[in-house]
C-alpha atoms as a PDB file:
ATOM      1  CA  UNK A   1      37.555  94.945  10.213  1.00  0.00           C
ATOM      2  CA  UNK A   2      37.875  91.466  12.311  1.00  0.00           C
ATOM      3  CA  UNK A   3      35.519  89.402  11.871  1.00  0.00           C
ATOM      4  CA  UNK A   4      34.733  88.105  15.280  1.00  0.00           C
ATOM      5  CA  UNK A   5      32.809  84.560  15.611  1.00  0.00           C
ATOM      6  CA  UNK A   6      30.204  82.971  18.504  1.00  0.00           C
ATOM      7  CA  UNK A   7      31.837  79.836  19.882  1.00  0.00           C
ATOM      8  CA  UNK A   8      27.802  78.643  19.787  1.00  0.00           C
ATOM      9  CA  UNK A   9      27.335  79.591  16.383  1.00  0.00           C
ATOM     10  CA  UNK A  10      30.728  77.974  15.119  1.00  0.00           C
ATOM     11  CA  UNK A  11      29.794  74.687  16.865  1.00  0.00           C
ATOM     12  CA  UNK A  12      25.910  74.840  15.697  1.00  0.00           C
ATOM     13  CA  UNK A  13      28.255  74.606  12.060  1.00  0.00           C
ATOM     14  CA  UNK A  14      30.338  72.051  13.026  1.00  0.00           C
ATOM     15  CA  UNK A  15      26.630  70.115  14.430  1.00  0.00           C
ATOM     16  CA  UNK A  16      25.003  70.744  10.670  1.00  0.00           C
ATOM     17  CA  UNK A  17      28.497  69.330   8.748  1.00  0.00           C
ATOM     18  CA  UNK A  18      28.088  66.247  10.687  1.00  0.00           C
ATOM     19  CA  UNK A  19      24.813  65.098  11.215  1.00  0.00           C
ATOM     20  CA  UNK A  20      24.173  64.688   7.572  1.00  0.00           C
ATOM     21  CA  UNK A  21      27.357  62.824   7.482  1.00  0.00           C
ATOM     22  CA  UNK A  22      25.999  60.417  10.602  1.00  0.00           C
ATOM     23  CA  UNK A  23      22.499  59.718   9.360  1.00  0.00           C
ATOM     24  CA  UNK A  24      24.138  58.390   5.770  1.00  0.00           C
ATOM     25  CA  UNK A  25      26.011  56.153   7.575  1.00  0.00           C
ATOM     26  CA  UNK A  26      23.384  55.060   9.654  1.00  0.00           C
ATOM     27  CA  UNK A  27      20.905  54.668   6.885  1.00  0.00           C
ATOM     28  CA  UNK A  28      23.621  52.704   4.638  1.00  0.00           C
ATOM     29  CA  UNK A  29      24.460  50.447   7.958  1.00  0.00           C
ATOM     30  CA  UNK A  30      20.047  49.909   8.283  1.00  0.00           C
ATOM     31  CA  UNK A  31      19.381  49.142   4.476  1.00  0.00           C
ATOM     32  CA  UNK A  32      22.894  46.863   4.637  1.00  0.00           C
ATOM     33  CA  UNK A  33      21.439  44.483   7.417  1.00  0.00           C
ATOM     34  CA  UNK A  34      18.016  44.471   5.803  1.00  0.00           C
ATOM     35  CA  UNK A  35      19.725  43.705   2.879  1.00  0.00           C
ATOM     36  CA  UNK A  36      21.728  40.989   4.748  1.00  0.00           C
ATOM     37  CA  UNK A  37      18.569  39.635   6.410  1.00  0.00           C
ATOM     38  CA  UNK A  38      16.606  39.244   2.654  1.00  0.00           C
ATOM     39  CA  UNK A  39      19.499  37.826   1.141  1.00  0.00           C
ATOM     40  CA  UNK A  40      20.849  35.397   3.771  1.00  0.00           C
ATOM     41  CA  UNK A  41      18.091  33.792   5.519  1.00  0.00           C
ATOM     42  CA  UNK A  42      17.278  31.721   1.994  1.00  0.00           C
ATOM     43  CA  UNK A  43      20.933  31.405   1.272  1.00  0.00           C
ATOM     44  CA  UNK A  44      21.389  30.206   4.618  1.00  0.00           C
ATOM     45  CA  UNK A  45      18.516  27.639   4.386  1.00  0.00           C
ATOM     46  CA  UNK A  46      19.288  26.682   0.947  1.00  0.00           C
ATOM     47  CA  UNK A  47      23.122  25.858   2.326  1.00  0.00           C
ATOM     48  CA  UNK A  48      21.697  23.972   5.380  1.00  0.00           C
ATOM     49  CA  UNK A  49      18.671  22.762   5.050  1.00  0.00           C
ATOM     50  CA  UNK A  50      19.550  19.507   3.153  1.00  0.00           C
ATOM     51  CA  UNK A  51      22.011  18.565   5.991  1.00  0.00           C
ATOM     52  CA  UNK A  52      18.767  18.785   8.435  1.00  0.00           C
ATOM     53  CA  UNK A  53      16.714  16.744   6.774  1.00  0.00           C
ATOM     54  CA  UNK A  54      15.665  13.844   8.557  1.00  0.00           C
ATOM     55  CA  UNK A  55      15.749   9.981   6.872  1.00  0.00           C
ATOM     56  CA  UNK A  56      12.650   8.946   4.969  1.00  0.00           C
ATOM     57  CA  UNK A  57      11.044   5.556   4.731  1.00  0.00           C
ATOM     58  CA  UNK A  58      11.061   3.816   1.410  1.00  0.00           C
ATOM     59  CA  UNK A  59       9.521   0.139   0.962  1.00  0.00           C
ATOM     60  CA  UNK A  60      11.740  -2.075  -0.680  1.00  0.00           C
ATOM     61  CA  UNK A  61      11.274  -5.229  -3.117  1.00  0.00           C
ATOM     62  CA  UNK A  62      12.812  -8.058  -1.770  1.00  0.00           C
ATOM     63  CA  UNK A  63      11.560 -10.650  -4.285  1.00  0.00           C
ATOM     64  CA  UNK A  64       9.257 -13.618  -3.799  1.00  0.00           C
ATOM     65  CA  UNK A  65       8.573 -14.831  -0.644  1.00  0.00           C
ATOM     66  CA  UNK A  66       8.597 -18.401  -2.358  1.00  0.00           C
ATOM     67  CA  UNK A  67      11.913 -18.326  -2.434  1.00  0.00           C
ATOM     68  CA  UNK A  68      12.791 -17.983   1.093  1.00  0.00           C
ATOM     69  CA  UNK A  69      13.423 -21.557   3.023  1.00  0.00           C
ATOM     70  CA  UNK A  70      10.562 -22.323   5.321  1.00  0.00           C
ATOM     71  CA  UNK A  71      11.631 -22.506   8.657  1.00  0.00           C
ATOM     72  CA  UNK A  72      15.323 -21.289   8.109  1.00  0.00           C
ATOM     73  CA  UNK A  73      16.699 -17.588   8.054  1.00  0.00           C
ATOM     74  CA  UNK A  74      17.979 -15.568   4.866  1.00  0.00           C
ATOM     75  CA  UNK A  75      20.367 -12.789   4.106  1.00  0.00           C
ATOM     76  CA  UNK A  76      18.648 -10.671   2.075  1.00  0.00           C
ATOM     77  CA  UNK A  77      20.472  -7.650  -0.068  1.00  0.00           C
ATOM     78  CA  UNK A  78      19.107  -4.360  -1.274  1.00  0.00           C
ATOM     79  CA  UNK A  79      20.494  -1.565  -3.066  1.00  0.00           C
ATOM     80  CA  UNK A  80      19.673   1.553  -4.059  1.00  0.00           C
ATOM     81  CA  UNK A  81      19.982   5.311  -5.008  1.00  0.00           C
ATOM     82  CA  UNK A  82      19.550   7.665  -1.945  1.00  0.00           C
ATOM     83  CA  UNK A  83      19.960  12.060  -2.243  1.00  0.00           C
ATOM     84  CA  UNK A  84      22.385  12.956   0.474  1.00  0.00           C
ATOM     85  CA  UNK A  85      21.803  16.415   0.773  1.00  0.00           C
ATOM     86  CA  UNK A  86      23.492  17.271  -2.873  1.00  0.00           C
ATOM     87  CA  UNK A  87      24.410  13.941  -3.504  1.00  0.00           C
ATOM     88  CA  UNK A  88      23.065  11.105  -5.093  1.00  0.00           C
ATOM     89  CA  UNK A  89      24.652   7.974  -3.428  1.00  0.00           C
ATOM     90  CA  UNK A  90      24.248   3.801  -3.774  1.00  0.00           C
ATOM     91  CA  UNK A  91      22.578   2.912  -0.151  1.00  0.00           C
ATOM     92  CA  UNK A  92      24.120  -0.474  -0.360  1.00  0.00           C
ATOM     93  CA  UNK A  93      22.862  -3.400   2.600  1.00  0.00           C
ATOM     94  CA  UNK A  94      21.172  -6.271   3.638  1.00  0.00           C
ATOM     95  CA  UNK A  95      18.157  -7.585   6.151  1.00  0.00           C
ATOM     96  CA  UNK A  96      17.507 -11.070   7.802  1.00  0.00           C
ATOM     97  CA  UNK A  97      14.343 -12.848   7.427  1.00  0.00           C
ATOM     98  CA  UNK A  98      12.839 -15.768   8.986  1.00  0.00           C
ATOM     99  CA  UNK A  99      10.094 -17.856   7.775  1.00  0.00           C
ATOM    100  CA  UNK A 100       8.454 -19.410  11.179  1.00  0.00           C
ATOM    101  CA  UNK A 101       5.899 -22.153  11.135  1.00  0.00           C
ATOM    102  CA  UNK A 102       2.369 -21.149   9.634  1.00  0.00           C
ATOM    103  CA  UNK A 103       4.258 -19.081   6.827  1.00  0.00           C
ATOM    104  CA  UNK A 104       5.240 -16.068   9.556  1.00  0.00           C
ATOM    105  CA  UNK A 105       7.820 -13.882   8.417  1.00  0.00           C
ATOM    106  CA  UNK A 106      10.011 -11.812  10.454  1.00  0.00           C
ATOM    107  CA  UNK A 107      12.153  -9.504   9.216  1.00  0.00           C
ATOM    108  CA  UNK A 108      15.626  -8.458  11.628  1.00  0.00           C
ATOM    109  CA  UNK A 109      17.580  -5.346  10.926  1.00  0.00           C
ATOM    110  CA  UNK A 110      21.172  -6.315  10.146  1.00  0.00           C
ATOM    111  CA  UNK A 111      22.651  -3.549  12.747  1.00  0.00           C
ATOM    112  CA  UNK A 112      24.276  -4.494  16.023  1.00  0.00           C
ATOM    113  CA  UNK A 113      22.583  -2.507  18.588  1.00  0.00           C
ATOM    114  CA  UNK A 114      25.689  -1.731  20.451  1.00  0.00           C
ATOM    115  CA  UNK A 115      27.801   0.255  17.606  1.00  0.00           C
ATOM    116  CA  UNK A 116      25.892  -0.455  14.727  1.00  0.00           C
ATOM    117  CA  UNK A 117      27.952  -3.475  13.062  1.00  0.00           C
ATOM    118  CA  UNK A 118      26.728  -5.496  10.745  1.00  0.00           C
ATOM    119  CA  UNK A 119      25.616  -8.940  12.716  1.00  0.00           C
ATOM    120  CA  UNK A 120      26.268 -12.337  10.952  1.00  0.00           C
ATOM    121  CA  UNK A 121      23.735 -15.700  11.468  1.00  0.00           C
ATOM    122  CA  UNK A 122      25.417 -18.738  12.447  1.00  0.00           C
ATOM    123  CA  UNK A 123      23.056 -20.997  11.524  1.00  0.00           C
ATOM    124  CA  UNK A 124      24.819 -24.321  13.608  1.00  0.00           C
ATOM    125  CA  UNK A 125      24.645 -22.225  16.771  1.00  0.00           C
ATOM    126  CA  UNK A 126      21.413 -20.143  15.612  1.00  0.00           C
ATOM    127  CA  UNK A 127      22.534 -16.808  16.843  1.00  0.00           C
ATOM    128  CA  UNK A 128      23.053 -13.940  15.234  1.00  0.00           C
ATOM    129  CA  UNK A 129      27.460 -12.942  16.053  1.00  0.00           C
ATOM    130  CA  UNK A 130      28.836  -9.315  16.012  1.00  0.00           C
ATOM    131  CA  UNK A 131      32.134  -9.620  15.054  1.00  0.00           C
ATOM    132  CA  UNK A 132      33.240  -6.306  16.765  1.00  0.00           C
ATOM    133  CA  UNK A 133      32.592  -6.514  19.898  1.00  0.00           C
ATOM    134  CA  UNK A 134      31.195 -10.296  20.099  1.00  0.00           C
ATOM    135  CA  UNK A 135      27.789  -9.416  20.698  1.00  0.00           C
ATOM    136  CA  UNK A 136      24.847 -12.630  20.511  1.00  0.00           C
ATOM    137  CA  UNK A 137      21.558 -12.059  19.983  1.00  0.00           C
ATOM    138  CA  UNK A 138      19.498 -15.447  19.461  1.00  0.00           C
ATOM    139  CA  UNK A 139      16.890 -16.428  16.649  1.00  0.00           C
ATOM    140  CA  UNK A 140      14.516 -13.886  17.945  1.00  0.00           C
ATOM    141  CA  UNK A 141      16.999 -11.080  17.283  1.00  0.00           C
ATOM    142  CA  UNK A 142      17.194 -10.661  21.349  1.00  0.00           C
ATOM    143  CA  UNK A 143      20.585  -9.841  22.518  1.00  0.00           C
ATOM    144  CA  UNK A 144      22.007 -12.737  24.938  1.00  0.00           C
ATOM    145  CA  UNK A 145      25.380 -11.643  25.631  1.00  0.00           C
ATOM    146  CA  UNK A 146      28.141  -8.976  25.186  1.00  0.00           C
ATOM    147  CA  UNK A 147      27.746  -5.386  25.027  1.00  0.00           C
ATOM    148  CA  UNK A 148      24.496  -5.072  23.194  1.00  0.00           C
ATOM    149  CA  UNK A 149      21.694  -4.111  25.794  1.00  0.00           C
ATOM    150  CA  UNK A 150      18.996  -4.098  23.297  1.00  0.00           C
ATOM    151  CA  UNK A 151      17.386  -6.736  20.518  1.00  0.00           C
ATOM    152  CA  UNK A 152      17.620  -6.174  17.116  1.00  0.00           C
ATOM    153  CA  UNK A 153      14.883  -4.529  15.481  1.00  0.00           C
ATOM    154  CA  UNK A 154      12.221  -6.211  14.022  1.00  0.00           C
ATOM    155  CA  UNK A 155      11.466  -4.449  10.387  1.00  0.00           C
ATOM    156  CA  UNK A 156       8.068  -3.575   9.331  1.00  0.00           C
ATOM    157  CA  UNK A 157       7.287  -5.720   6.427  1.00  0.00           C
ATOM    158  CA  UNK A 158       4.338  -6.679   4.127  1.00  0.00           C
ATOM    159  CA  UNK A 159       3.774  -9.181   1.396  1.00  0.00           C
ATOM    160  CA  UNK A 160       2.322  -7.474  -1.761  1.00  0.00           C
ATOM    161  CA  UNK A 161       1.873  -9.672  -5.174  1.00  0.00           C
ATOM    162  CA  UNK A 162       3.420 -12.243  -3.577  1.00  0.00           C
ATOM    163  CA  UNK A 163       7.156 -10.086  -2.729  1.00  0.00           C
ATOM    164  CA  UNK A 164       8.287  -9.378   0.395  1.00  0.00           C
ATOM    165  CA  UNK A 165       8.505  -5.535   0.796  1.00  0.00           C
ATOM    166  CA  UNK A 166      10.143  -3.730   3.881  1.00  0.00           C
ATOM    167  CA  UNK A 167      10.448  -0.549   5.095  1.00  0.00           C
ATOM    168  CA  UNK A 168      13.590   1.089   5.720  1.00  0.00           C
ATOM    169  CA  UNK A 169      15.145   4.522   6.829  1.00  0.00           C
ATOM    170  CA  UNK A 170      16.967   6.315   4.092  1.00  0.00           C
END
């Protein structure tokens, strides 16, 4: 006896071997991105989120304001510890003040507002000189020739206890 076989019936077999076979793979491909998606997104933001943060302010101690020279216009230096996403790094720099009459202070950021170099006071001209690019900016930090189109910036400051504090981006 021959045994005969449907065409339907053989492919109605060949249907049941592989849908069981398709819906694994499907199910391992689902519970593989989910996976993916629980895992990664605080990997992900654990790898990159310190490289998005945006600079804080921190007030720093210059010393007495006794000390500066009424009338004239100081270098003053400041360093300290900064975290840099992973790092912990020196944030090494300095500020300019200027005592004006009636005890005023004003307190200049020592970046060049063309490519951020640091400017230097010439106190027998009484400008402030980029040496990059030759930028001037005069004693009220306002640019007066080369390629700076802006003034310095003028640094929030207080006097606490007698110190000057100011506040600066880390």
């Amino acid at each position: 006896m021959s045994q005969h076989q449907d065409p339907q019936e053989t492919n109605k077999n060949a249907v049941t071997r592989i849908n069981p076979e398709r819906r694994t793979f499907i199910k391992t491909i689902a519970l593989t991105g989910v996976a993916a998606v629980v895992t990664g997104v605080p990997l992900v933001s654990y790898v990159i989120a310190p490289s998005l943060k945006k600079g804080t302010g921190k007030w720093i101690d210059f010393g007495p304001v006794e000390d500066l020279e009424p009338g004239g216009m100081e270098m003053l230096s400041y360093e300290f510890m900064v975290k840099d996403g992973w790092l912990v790094l020196p944030q090494r720099g300095f500020v300019w003040a200027k005592t004006e009459a009636g005890g005023k202070l004003r307190v200049f950021s020592s970046t060049c507002t063309h490519l951020a170099c640091n400017v230097i006071w010439r106190e027998e001209e009484e400008v402030f000189v980029c040496p990059c690019h030759s930028g001037r900016f005069d004693a009220s930090g306002v640019n007066i020739a080369g390629p700076p189109t802006k003034p310095l910036a003028v640094l929030e400051h207080k006097i606490e206890e007698g110190n000057i504090k100011v506040f600066l981006t880390v």
